[in-house]
PDB file of N, CA and C in Angstrom:
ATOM      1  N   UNK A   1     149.242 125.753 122.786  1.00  0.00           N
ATOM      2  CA  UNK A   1     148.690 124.919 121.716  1.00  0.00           C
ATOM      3  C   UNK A   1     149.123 123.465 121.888  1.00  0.00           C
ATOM      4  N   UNK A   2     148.953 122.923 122.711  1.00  0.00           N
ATOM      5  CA  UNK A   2     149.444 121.708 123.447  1.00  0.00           C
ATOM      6  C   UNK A   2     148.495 120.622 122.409  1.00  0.00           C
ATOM      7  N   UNK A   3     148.605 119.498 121.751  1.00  0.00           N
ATOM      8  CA  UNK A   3     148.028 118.703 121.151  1.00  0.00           C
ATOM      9  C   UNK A   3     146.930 117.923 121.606  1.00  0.00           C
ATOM     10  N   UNK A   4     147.421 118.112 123.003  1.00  0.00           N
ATOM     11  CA  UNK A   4     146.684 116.924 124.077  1.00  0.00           C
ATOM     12  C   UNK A   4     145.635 117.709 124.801  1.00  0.00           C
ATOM     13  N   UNK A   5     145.468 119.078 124.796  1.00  0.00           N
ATOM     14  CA  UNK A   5     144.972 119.794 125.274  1.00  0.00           C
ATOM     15  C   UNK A   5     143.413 119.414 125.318  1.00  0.00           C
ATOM     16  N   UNK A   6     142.971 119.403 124.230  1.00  0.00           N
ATOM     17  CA  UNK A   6     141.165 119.460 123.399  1.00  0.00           C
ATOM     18  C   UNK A   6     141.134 117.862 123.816  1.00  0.00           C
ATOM     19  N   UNK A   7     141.754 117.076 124.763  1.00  0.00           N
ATOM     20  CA  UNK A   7     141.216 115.659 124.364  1.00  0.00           C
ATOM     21  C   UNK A   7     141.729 115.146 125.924  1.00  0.00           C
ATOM     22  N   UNK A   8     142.228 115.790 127.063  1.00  0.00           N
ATOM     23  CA  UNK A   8     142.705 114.969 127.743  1.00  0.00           C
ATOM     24  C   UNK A   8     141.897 114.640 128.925  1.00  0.00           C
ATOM     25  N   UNK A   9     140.564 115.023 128.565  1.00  0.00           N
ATOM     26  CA  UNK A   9     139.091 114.719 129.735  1.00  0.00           C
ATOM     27  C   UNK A   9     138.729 114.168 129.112  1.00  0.00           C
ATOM     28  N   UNK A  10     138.443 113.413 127.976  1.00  0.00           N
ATOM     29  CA  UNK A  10     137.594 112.913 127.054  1.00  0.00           C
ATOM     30  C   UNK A  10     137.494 111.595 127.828  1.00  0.00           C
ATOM     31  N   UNK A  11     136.451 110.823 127.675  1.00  0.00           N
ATOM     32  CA  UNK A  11     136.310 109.673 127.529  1.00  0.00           C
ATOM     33  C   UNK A  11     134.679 109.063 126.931  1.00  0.00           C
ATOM     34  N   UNK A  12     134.728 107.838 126.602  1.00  0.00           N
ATOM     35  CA  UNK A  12     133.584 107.190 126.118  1.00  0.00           C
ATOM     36  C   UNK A  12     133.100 105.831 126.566  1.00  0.00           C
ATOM     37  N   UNK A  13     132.022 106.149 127.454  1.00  0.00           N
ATOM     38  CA  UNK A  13     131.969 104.741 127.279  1.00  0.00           C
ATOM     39  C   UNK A  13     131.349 103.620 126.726  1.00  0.00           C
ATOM     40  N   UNK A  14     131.921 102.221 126.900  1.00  0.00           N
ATOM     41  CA  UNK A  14     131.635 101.379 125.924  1.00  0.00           C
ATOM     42  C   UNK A  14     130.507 101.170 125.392  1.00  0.00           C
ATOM     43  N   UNK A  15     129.761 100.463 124.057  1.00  0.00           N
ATOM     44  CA  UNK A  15     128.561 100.447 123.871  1.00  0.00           C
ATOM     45  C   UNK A  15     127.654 101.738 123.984  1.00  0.00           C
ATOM     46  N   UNK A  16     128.029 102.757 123.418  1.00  0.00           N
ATOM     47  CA  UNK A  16     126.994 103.925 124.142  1.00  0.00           C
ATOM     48  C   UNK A  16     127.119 104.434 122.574  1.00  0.00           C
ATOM     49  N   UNK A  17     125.825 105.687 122.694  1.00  0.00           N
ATOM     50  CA  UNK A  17     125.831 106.147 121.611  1.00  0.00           C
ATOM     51  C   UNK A  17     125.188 107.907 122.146  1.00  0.00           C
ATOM     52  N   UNK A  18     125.558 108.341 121.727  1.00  0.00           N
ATOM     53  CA  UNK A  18     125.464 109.642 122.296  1.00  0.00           C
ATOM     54  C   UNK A  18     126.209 110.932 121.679  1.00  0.00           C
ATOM     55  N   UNK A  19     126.408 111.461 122.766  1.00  0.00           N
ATOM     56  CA  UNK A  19     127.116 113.161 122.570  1.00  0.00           C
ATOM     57  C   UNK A  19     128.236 112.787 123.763  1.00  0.00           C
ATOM     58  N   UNK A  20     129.177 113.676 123.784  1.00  0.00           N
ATOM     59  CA  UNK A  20     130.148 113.892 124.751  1.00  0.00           C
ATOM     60  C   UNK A  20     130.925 115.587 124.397  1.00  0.00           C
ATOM     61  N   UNK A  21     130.466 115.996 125.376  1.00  0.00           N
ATOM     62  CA  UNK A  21     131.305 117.230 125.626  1.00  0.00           C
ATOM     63  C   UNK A  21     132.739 117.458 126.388  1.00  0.00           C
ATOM     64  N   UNK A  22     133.642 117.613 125.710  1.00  0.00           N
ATOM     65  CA  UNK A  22     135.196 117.687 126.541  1.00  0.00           C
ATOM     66  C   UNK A  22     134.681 119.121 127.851  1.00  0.00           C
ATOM     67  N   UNK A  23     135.502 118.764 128.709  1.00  0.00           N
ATOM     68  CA  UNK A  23     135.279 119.235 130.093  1.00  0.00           C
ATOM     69  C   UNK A  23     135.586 120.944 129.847  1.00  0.00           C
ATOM     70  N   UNK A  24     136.939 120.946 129.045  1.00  0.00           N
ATOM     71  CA  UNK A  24     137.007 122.834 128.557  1.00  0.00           C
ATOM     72  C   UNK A  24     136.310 123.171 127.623  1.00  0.00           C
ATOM     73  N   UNK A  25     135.350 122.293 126.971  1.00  0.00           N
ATOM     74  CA  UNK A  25     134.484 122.995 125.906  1.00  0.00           C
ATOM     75  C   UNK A  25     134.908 123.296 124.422  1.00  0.00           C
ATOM     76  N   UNK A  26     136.280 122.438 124.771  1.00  0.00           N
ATOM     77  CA  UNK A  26     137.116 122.757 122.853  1.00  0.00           C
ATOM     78  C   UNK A  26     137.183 121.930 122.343  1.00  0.00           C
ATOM     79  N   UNK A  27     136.143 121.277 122.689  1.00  0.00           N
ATOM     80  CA  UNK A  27     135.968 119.367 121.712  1.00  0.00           C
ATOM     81  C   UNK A  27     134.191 118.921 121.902  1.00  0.00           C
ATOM     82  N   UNK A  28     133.852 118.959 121.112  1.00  0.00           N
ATOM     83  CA  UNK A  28     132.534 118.277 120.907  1.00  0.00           C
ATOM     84  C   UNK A  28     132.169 116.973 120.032  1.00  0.00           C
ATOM     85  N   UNK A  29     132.256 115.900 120.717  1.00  0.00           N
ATOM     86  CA  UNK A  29     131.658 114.281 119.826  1.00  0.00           C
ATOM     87  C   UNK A  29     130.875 114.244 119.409  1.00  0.00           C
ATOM     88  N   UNK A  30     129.802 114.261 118.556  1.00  0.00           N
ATOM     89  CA  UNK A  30     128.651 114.114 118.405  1.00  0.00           C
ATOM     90  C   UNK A  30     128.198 112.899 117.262  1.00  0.00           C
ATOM     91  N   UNK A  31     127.209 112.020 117.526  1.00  0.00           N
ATOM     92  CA  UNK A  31     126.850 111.099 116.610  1.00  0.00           C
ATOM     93  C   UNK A  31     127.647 110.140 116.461  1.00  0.00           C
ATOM     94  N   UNK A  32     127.906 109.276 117.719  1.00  0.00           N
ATOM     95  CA  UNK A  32     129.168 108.530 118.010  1.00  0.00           C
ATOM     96  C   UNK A  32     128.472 107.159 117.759  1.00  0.00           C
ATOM     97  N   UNK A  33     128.912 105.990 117.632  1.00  0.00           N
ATOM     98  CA  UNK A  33     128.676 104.807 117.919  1.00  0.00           C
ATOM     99  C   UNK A  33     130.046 104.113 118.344  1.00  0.00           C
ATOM    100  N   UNK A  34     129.879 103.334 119.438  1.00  0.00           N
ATOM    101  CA  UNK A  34     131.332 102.229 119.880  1.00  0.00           C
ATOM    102  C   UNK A  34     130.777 101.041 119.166  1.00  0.00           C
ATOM    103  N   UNK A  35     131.751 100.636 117.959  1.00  0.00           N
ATOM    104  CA  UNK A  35     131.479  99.491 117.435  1.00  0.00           C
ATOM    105  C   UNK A  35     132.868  99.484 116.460  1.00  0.00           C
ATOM    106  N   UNK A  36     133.129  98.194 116.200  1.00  0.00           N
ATOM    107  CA  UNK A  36     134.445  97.821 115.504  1.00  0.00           C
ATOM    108  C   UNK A  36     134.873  98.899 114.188  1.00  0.00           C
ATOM    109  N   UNK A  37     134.326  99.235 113.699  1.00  0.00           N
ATOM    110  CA  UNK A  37     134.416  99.782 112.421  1.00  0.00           C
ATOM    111  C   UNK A  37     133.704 101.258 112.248  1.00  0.00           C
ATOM    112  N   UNK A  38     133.230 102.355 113.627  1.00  0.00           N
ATOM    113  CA  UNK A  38     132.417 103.374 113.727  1.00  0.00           C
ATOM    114  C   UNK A  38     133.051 104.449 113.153  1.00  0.00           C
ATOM    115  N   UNK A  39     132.281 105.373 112.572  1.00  0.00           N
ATOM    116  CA  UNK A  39     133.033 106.827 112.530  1.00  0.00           C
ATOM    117  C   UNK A  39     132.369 107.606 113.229  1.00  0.00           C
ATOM    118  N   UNK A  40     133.520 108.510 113.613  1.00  0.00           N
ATOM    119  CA  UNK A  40     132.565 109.485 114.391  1.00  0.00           C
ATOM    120  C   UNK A  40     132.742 111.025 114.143  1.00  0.00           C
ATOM    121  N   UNK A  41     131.552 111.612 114.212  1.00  0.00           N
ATOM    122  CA  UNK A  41     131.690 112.833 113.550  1.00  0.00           C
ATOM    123  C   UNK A  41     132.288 113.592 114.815  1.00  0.00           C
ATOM    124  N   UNK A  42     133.008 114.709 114.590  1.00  0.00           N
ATOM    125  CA  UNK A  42     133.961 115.521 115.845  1.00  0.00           C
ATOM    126  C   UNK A  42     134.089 117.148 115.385  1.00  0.00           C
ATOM    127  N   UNK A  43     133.466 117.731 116.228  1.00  0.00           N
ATOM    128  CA  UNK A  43     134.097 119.374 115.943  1.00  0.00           C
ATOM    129  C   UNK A  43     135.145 119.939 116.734  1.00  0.00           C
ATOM    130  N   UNK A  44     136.618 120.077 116.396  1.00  0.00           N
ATOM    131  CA  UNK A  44     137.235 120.940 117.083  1.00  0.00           C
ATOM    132  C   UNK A  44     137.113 122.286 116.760  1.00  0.00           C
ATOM    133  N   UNK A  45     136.794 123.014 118.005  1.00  0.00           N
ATOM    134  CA  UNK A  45     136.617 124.536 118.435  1.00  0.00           C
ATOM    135  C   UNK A  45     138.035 125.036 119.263  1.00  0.00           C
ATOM    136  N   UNK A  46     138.738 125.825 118.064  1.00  0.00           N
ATOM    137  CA  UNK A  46     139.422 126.535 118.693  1.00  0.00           C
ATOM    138  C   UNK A  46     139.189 128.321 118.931  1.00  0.00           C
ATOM    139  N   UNK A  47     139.804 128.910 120.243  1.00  0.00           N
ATOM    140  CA  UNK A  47     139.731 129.738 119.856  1.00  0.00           C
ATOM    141  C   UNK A  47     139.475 131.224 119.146  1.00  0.00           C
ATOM    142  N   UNK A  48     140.462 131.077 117.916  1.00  0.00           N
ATOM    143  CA  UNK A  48     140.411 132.089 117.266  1.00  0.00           C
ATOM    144  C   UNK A  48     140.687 131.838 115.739  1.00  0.00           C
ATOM    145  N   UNK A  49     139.943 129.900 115.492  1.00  0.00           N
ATOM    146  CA  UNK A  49     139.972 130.010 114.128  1.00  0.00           C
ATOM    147  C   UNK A  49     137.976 129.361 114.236  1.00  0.00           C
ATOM    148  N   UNK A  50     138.028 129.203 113.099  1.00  0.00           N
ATOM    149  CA  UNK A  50     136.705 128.468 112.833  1.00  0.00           C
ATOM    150  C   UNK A  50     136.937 126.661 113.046  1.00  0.00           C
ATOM    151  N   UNK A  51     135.112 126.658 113.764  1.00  0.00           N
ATOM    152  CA  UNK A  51     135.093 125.076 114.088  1.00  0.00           C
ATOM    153  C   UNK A  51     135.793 124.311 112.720  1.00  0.00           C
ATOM    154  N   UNK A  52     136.401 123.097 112.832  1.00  0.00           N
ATOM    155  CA  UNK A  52     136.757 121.828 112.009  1.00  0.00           C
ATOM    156  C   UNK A  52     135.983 121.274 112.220  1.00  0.00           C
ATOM    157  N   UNK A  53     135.290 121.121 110.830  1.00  0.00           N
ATOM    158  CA  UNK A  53     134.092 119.675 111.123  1.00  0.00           C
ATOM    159  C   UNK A  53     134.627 118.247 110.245  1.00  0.00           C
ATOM    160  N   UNK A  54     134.872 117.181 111.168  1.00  0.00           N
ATOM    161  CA  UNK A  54     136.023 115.815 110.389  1.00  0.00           C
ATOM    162  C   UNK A  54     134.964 115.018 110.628  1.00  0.00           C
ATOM    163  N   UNK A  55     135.225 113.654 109.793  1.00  0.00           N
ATOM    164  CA  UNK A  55     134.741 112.343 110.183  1.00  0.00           C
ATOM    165  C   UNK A  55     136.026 111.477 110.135  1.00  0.00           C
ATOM    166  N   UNK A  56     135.918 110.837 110.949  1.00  0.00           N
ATOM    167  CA  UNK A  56     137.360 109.930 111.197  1.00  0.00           C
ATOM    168  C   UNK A  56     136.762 108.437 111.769  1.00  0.00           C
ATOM    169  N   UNK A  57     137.603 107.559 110.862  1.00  0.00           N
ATOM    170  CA  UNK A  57     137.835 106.378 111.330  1.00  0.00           C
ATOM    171  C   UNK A  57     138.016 105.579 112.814  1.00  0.00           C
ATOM    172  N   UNK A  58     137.578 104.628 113.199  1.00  0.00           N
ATOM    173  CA  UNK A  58     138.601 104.512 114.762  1.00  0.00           C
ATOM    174  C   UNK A  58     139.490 104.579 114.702  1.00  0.00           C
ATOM    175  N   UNK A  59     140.248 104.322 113.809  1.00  0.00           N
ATOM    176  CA  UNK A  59     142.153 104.588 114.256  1.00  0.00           C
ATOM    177  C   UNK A  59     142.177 105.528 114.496  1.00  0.00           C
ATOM    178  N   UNK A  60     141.580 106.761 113.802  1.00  0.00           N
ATOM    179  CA  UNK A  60     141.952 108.331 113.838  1.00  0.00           C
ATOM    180  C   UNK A  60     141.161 108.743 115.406  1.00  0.00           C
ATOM    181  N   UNK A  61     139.875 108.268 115.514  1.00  0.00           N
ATOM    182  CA  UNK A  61     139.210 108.887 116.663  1.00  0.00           C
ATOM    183  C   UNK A  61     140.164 107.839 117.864  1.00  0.00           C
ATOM    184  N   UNK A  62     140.855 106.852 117.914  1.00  0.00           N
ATOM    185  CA  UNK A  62     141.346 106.589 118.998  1.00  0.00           C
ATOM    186  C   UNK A  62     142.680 106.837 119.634  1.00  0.00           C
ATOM    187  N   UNK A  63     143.030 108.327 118.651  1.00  0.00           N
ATOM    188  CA  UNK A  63     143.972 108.908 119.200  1.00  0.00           C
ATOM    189  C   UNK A  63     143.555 110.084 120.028  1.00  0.00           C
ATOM    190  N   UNK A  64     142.326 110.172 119.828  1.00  0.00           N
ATOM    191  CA  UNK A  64     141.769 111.824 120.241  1.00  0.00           C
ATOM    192  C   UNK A  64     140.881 111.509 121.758  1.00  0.00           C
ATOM    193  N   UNK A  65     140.776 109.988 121.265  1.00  0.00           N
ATOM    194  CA  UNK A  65     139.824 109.692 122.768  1.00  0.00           C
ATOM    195  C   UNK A  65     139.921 108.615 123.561  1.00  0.00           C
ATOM    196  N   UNK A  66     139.993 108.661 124.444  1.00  0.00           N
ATOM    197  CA  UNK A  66     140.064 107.433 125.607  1.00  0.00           C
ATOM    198  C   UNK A  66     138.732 106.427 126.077  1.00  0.00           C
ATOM    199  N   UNK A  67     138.768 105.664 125.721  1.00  0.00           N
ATOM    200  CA  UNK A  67     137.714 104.378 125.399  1.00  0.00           C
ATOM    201  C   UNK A  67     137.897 103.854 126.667  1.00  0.00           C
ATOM    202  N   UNK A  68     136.558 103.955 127.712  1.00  0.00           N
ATOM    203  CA  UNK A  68     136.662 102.923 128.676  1.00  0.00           C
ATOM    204  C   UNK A  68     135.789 101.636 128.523  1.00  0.00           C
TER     205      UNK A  68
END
């Protein structure tokens, strides 16, 4: 249950708007915008509980994802 696990393929790049699928399949971005002030909607899939469906701030999404 490593923290870093669901996020450490991630990336986005700049100006884009899209979907992004994490490389193991336990992170899905969806309905993203890169812009100063974006939220972005995020499902973590674990496992052996039920998806989390969040909306988070950039501060919050720029811990989960790597912005090129």
């Amino acid at each position: 249950r490593d923290p870093d696990a669901f996020h450490r393929q991630i990336s986005v790049p700049s100006n884009s708007e899209g979907q992004v699928r994490e490389l193991t399949s336990t992170l899905i971005l969806s309905n993203f915008r890169v812009n100063s002030f974006i939220k972005c909607e995020f499902e973590i899939r674990y496992r052996y509980k039920p998806v989390i469906q969040k909306t988070a701030k950039m501060a919050d999404f720029g811990r989960m994802c790597r912005f090129t």
